[in-house]
N, C-alpha and C. Protein backbone atom coordinates (compact mmCIF):
# COMPACT_ATOMS: atom_id res chain seq x y z
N UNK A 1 -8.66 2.36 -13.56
CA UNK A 1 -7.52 3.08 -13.05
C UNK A 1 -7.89 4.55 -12.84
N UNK A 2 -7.61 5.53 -11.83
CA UNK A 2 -7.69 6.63 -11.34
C UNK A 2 -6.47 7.38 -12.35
N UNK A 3 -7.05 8.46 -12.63
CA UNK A 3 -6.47 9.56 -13.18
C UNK A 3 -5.06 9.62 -13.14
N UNK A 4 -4.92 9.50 -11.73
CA UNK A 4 -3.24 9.89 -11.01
C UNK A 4 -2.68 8.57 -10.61
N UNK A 5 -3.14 7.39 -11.70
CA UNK A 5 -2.04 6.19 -11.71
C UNK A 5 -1.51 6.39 -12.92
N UNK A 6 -0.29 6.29 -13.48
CA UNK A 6 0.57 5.95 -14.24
C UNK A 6 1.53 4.77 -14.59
N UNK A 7 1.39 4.32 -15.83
CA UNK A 7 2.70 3.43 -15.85
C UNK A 7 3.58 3.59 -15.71
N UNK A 8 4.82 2.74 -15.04
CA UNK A 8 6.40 3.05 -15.07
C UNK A 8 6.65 2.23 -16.50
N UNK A 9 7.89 3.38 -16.75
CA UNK A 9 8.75 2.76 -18.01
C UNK A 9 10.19 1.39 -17.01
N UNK A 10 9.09 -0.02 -17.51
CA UNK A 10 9.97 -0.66 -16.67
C UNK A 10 11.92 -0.32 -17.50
N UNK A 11 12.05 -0.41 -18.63
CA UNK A 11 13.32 -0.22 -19.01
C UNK A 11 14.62 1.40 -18.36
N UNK A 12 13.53 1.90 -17.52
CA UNK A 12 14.25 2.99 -16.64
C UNK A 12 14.32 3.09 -15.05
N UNK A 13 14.33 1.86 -14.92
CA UNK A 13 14.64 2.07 -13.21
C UNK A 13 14.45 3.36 -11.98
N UNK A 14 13.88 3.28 -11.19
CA UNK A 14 13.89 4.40 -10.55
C UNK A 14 14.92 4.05 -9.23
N UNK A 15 16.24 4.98 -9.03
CA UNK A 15 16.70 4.54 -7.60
C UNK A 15 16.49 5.65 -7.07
N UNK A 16 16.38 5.39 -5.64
CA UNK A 16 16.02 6.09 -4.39
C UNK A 16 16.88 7.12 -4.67
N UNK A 17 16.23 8.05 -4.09
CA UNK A 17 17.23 9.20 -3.89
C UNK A 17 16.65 9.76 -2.78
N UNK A 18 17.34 11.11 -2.26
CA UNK A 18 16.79 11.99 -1.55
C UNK A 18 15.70 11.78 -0.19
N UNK A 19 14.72 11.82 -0.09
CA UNK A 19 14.11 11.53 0.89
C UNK A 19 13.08 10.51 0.28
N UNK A 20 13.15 9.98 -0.61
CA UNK A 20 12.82 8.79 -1.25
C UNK A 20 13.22 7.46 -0.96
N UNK A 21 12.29 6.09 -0.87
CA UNK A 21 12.35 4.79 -0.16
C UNK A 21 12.21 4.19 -1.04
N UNK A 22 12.60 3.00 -0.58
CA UNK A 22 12.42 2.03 -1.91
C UNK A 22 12.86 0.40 -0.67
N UNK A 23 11.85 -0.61 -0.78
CA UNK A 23 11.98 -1.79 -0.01
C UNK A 23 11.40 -2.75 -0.34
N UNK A 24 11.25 -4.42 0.08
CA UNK A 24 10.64 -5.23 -0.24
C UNK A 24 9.69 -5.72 0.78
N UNK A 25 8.65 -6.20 0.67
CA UNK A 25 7.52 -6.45 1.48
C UNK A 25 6.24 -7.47 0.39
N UNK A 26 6.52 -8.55 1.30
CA UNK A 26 5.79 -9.78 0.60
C UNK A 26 6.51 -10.40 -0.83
N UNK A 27 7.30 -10.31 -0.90
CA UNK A 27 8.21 -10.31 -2.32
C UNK A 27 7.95 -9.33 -3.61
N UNK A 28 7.22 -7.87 -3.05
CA UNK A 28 7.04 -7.17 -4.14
C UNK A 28 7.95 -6.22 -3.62
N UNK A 29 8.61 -5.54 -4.95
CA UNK A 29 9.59 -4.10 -4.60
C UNK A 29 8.57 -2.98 -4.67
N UNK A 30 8.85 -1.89 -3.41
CA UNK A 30 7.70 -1.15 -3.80
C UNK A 30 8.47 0.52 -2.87
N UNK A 31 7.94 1.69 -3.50
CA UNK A 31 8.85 2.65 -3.35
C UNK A 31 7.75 3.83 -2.96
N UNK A 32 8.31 4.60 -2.46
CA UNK A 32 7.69 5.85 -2.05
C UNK A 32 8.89 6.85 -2.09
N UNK A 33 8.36 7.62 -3.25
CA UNK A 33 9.06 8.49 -4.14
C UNK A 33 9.06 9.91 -4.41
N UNK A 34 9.65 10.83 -3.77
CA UNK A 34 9.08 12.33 -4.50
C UNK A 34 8.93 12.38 -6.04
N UNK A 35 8.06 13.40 -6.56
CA UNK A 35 7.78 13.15 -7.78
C UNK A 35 8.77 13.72 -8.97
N UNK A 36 10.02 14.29 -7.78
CA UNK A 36 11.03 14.39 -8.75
C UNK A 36 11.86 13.23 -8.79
N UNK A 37 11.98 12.58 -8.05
CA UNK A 37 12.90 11.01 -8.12
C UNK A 37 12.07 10.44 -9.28
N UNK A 38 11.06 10.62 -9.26
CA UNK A 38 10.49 9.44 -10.26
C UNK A 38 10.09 10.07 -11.98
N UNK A 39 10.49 11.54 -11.78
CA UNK A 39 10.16 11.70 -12.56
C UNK A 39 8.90 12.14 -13.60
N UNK A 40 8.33 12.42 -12.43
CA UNK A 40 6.89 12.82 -12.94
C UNK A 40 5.95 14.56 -12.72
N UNK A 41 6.01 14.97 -13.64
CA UNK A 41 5.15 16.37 -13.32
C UNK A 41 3.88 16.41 -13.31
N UNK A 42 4.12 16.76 -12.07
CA UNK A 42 2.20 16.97 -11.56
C UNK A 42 1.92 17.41 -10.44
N UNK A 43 0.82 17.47 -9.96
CA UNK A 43 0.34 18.21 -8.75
C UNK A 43 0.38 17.46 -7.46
N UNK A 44 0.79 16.69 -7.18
CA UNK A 44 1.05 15.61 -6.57
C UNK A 44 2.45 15.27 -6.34
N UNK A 45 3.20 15.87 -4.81
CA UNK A 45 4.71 16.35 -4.74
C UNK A 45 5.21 14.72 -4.55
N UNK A 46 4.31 13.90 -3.93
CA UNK A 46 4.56 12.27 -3.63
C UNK A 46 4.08 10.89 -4.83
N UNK A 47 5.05 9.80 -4.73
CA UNK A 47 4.34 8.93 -5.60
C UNK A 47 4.63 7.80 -4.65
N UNK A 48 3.74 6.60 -4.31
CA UNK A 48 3.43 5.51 -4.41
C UNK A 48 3.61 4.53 -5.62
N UNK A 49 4.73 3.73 -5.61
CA UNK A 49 4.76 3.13 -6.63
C UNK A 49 5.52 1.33 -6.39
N UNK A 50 4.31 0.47 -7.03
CA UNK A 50 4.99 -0.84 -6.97
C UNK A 50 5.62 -0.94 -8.45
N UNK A 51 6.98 -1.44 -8.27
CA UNK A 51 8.00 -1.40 -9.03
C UNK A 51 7.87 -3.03 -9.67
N UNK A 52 7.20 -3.43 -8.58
CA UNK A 52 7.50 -5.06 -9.29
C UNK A 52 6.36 -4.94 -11.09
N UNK A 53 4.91 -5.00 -10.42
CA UNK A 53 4.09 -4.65 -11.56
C UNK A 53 4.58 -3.27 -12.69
N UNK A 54 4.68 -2.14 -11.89
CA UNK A 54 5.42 -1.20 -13.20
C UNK A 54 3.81 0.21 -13.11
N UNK A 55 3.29 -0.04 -11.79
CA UNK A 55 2.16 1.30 -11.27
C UNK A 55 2.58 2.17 -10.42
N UNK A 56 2.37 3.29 -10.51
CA UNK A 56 2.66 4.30 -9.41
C UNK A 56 1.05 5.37 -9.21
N UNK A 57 1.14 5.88 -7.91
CA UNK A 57 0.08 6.54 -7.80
C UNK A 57 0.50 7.87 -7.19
N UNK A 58 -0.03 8.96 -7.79
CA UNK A 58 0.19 10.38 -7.08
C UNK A 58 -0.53 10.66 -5.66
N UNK A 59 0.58 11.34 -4.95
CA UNK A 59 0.06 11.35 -3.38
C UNK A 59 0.41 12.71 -2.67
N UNK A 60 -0.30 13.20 -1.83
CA UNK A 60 -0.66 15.01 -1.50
C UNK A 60 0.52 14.55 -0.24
N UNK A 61 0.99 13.60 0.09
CA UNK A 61 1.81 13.73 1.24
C UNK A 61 2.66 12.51 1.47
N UNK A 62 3.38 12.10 2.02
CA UNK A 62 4.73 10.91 2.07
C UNK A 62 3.94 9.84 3.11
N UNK A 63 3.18 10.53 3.91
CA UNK A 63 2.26 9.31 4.96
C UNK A 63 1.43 8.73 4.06
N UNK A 64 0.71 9.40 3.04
CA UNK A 64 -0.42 9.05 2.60
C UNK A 64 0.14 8.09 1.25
N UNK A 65 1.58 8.24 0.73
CA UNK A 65 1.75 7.46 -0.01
C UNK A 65 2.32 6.37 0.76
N UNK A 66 2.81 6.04 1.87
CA UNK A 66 3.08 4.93 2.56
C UNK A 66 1.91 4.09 3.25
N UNK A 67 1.33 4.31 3.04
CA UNK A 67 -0.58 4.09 3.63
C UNK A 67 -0.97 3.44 2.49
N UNK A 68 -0.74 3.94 0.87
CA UNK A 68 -1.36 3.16 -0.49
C UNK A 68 -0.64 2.07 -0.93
N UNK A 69 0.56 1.81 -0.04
CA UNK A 69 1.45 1.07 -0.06
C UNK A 69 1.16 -0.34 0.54
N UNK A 70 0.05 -0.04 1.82
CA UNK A 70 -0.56 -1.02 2.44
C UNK A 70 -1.34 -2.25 1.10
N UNK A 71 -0.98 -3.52 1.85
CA UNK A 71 -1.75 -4.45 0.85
C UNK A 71 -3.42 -4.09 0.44
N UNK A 72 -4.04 -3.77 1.30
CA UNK A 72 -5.56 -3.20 1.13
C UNK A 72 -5.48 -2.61 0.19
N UNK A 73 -4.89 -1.68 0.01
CA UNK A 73 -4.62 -0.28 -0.54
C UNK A 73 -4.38 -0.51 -1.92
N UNK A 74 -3.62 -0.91 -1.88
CA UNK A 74 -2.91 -1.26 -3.17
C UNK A 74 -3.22 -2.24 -4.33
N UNK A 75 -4.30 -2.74 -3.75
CA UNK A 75 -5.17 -3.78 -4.86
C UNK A 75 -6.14 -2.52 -5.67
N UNK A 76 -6.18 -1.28 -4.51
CA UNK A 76 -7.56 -0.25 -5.68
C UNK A 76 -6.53 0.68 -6.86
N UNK A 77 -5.39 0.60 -6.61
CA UNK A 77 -4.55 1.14 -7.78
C UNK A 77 -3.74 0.36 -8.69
N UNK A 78 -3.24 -1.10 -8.24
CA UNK A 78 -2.40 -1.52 -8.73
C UNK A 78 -3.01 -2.93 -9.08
N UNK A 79 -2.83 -2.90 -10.98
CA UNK A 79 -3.67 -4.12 -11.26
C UNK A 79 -2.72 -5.24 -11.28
N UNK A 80 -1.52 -4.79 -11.41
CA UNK A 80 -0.62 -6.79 -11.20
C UNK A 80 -1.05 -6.73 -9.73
N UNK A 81 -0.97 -6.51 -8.37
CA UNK A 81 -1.48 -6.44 -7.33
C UNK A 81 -2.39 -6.92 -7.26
N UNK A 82 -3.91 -6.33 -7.72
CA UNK A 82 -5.27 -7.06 -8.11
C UNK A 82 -5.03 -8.86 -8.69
N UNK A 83 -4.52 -8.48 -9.91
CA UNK A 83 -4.58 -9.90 -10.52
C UNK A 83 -3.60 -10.95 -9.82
N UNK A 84 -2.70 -10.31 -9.33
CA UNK A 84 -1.88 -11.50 -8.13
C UNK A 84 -2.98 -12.14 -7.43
N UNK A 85 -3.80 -11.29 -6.62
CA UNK A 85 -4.50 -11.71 -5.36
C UNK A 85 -5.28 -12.62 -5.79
N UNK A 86 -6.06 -12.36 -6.97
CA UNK A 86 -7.34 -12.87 -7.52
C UNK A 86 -6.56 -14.57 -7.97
N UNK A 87 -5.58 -14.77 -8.44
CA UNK A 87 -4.89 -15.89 -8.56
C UNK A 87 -4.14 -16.57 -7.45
N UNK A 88 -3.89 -15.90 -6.29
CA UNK A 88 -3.67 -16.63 -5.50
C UNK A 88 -4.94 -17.09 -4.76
N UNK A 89 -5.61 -16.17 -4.63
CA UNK A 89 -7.30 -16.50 -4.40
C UNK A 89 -8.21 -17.89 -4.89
N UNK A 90 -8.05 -18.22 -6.24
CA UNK A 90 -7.93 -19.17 -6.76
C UNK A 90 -7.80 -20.32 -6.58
N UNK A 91 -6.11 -20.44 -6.00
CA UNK A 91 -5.37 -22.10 -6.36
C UNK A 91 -5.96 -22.34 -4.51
């Protein structure tokens, strides 16, 4: 895991706010978040975050967190993501 992934506290929900998204795609919930919606201080004004697994990733801009959002993408930050694939990979 990279520096600027974090766990979500699944027992605190994050809802959209502000210029913040939040949608479903492939049956995972997954959000692109300023880092005050979500709650997080850091240098990094954007977060990328799949809600289903409970990862978020810090992002220098709102394109670039909708880009880590991509399935490619999102297997190098997000390990329920990883371990989904690798099991559907599998059967």
């Amino acid at each position: 895991m990279t520096s600027n992934t974090r766990r979500l506290d699944r027992s605190q929900p994050v809802a959209p706010r502000g210029r913040s998204e939040s949608f479903v795609r492939h049956g995972l919930r997954l959000s692109v978040l300023t880092a005050e919606d979500a709650g997080v201080d850091g240098s990094q004004p954007w977060i990328a975050s799949c809600d289903t697994h409970g990862y978020m990733l810090g992002c220098d801009t709102k394109a670039l967190a909708r880009i880590s959002l991509t399935a490619v993408n999102r297997l190098d930050w997000c390990d329920g993501c990883r371990k989904y694939t690798q099991t559907e990979d599998a059967t």
